[in-house]
C-alpha atoms as a PDB file:
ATOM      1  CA  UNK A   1       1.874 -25.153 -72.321  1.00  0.00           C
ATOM      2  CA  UNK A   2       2.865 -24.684 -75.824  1.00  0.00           C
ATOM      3  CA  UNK A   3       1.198 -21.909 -78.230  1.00  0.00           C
ATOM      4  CA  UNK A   4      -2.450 -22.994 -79.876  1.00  0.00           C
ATOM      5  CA  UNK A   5      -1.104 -21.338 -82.729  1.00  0.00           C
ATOM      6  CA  UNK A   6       2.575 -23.576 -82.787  1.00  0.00           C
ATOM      7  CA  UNK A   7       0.551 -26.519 -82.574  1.00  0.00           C
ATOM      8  CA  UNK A   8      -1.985 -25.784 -85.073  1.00  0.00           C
ATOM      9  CA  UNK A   9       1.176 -25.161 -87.460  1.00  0.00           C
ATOM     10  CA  UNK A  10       2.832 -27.706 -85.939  1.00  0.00           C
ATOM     11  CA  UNK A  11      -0.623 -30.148 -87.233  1.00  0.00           C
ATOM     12  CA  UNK A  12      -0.315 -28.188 -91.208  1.00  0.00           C
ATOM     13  CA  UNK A  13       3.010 -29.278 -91.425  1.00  0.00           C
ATOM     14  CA  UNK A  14       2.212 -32.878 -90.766  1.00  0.00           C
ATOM     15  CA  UNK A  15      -0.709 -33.482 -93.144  1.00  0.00           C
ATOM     16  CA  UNK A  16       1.707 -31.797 -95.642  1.00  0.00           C
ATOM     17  CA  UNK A  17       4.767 -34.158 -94.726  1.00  0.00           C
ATOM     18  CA  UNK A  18       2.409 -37.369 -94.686  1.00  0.00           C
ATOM     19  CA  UNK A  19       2.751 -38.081 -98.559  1.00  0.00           C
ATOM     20  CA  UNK A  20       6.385 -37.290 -98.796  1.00  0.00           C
ATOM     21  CA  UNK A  21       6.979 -39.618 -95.454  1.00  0.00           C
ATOM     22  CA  UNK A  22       4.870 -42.533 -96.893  1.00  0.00           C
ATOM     23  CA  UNK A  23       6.974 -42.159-100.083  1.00  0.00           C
ATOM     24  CA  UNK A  24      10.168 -42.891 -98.217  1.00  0.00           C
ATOM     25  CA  UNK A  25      12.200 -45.879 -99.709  1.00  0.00           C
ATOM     26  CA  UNK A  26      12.819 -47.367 -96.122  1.00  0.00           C
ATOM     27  CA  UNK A  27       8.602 -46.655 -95.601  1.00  0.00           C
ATOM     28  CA  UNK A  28       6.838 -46.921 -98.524  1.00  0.00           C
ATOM     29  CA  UNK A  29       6.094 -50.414 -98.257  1.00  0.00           C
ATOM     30  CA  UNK A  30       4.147 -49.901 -95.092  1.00  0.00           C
ATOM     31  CA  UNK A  31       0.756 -48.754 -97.143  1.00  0.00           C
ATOM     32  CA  UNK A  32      -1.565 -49.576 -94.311  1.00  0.00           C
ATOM     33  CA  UNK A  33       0.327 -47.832 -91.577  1.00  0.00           C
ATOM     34  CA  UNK A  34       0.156 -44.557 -93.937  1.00  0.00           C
ATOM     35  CA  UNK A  35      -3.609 -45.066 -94.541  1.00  0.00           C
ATOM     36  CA  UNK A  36      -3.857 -44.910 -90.939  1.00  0.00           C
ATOM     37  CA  UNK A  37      -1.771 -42.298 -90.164  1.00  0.00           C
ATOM     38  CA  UNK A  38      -3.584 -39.892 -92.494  1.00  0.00           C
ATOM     39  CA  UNK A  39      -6.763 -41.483 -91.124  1.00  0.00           C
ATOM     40  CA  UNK A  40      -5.942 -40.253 -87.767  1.00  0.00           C
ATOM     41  CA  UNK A  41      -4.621 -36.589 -88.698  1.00  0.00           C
ATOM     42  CA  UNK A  42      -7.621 -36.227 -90.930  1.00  0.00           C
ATOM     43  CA  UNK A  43      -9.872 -37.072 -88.072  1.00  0.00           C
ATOM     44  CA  UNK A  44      -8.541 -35.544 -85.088  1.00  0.00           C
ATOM     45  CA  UNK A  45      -7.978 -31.943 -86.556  1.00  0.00           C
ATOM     46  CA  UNK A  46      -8.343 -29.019 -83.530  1.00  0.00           C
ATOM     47  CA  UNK A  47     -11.484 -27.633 -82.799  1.00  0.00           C
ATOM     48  CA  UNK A  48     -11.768 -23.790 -82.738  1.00  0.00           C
ATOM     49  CA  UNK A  49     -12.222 -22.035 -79.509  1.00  0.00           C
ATOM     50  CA  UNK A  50      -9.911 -20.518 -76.025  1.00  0.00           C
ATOM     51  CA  UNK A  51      -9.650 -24.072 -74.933  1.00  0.00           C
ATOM     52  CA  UNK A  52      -8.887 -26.008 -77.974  1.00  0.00           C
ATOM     53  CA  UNK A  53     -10.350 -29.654 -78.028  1.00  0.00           C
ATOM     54  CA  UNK A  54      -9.767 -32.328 -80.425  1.00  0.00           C
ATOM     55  CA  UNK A  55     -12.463 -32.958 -82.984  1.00  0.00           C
ATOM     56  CA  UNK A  56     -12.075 -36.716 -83.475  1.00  0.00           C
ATOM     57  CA  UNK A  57     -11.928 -37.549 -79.616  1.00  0.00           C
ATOM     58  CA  UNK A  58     -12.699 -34.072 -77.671  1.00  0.00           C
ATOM     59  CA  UNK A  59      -9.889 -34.195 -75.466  1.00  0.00           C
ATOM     60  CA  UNK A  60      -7.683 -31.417 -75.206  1.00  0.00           C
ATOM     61  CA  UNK A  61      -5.807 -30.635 -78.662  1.00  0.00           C
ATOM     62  CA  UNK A  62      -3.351 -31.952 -79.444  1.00  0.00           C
ATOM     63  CA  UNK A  63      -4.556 -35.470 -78.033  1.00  0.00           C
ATOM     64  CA  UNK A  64      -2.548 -38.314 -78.123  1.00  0.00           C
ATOM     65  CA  UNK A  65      -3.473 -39.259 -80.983  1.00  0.00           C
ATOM     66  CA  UNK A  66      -2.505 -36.742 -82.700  1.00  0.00           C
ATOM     67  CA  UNK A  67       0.431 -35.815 -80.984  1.00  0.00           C
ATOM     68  CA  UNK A  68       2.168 -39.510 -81.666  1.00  0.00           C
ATOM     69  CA  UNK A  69       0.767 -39.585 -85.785  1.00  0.00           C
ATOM     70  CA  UNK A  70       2.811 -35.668 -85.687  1.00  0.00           C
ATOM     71  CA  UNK A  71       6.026 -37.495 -84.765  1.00  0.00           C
ATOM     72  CA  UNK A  72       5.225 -40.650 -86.657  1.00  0.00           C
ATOM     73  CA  UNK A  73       5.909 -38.316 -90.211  1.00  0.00           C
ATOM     74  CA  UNK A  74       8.698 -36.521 -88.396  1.00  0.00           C
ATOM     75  CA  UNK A  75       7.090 -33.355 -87.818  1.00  0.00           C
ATOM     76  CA  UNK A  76       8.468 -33.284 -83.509  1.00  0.00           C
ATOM     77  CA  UNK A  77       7.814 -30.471 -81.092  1.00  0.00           C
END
C-alpha cells in the first residue's frame, strides 16, 4: 500500500497540473474532457481519517476515479 501522505501529494499535484494539461496544443481542444476531469478531482478529494475514504464516492482513497483523472493530467504513481 502506498503512503496516505504520497497520495494526498500525489492528488495536489494533479489539480495543479490540470490547467497547464488542458492548455496543451495537442489537448486544448478537448474543453469538455477538461471540465470533467477537474469535475472529478474536485469532487472526489480524500477524506481525513486512519482509513482514508474518498469524499465523492466513499470508497477507499484514491478510488478509481480518482486514480485514472491523476494519470489522465500526467501526474502517474
Amino acid at each position: 500500500m502506498r503512503d496516505e501522505t504520497t497520495e494526498q501529494n500525489r492528488y495536489q499535484r494533479a489539480l495543479i497540473a490540470l490547467p497547464g494539461a488542458s492548455r496543451e496544443p495537442s489537448t486544448a481542444g478537448h474543453a469538455v474532457f477538461w471540465d470533467v476531469t477537474g469535475k472529478i478531482l474536485k469532487e472526489h478529494p480524500p477524506a481525513d481519517g486512519p482509513e482514508p475514504s474518498c469524499h465523492g464516492c466513499g470508497k477507499r482513497w484514491p478510488c478509481e476515479m480518482v486514480e485514472s483523472t491523476m494519470q489522465q493530467v500526467g501526474v502517474r504513481a
